[in-house]
C-alpha atoms as a PDB file:
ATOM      1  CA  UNK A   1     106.581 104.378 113.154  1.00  0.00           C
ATOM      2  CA  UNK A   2     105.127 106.519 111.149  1.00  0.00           C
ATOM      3  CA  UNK A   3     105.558 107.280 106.584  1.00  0.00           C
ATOM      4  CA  UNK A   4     108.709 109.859 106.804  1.00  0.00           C
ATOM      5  CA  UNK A   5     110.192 107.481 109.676  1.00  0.00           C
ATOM      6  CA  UNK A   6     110.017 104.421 107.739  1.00  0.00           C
ATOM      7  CA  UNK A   7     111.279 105.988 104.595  1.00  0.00           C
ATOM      8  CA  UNK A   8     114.219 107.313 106.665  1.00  0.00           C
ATOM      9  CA  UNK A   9     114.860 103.335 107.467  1.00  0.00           C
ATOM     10  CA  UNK A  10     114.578 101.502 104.481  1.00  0.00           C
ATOM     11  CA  UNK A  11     116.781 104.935 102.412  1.00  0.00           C
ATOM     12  CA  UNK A  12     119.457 103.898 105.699  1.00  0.00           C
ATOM     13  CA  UNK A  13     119.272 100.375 104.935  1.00  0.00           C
ATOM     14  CA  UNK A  14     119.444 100.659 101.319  1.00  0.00           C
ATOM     15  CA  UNK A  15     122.402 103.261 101.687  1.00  0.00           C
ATOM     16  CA  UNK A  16     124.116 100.326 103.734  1.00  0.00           C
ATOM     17  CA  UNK A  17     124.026  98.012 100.460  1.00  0.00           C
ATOM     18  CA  UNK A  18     125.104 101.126  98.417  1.00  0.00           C
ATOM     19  CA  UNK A  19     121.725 101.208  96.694  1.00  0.00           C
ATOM     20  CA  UNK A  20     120.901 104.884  97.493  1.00  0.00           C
ATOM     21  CA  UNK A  21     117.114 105.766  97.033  1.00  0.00           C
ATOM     22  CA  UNK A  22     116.451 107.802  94.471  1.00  0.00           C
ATOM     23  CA  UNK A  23     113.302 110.422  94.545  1.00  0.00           C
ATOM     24  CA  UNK A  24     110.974 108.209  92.517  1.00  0.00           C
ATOM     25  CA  UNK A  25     111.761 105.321  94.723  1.00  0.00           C
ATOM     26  CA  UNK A  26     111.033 107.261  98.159  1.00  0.00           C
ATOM     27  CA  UNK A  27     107.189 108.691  96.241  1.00  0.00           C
ATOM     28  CA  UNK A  28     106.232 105.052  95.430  1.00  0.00           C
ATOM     29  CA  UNK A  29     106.882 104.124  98.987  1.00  0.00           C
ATOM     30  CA  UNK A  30     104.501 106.488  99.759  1.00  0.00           C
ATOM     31  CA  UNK A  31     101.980 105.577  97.747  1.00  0.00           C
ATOM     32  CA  UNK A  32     102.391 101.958  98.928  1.00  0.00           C
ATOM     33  CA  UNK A  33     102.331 103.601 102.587  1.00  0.00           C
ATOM     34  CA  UNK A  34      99.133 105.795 101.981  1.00  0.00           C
ATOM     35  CA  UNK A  35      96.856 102.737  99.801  1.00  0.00           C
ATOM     36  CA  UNK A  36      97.242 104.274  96.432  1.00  0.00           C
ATOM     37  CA  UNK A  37      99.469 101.421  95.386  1.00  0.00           C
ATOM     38  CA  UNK A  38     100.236  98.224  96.881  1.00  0.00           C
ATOM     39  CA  UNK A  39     103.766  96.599  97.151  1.00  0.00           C
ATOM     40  CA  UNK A  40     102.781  93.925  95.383  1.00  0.00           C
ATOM     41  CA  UNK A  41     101.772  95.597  92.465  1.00  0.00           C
ATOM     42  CA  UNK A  42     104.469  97.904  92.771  1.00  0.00           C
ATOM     43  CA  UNK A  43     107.453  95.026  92.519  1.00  0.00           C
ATOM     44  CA  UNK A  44     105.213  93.647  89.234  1.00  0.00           C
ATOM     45  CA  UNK A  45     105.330  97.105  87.588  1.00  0.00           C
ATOM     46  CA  UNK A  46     109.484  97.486  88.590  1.00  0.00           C
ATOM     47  CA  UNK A  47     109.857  93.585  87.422  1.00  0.00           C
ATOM     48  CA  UNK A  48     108.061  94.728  84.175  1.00  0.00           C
ATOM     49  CA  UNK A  49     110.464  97.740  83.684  1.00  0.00           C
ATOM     50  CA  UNK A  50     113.525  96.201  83.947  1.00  0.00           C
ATOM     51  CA  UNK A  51     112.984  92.970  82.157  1.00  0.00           C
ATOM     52  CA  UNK A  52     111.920  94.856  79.430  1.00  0.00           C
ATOM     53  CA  UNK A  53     114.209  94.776  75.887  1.00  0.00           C
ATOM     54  CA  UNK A  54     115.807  97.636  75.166  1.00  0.00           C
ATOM     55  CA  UNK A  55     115.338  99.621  71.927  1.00  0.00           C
ATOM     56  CA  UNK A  56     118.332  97.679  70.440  1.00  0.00           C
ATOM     57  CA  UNK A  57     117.162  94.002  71.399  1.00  0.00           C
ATOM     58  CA  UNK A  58     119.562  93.217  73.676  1.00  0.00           C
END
């Protein structure tokens, strides 16, 4: 299977679950796909976004 292919399937399965892919999402698959990233490091950085405070505290 090659990079577009398995995009194609995880976007499908993630459409499935009603978690559509957005643009950003698809590029670091990618980079995952072509060694510029790992997906390791690429579910620390999304952990590290998201668990974040916002600007307000909450």
């Amino acid at each position: 299977m090659n990079k577009k292919q398995l995009t194609a399937h995880v976007a499908a399965s993630m459409r499935m679950e009603n978690m559509p892919l957005r643009q950003a999402d698809k590029m670091r698959i990618a980079r995952c796909l072509d060694g510029k990233s790992t997906f390791h490091k690429s579910v620390e950085n999304l952990v590290k976004k998201h668990t974040q405070p916002n600007q307000s505290g909450k």
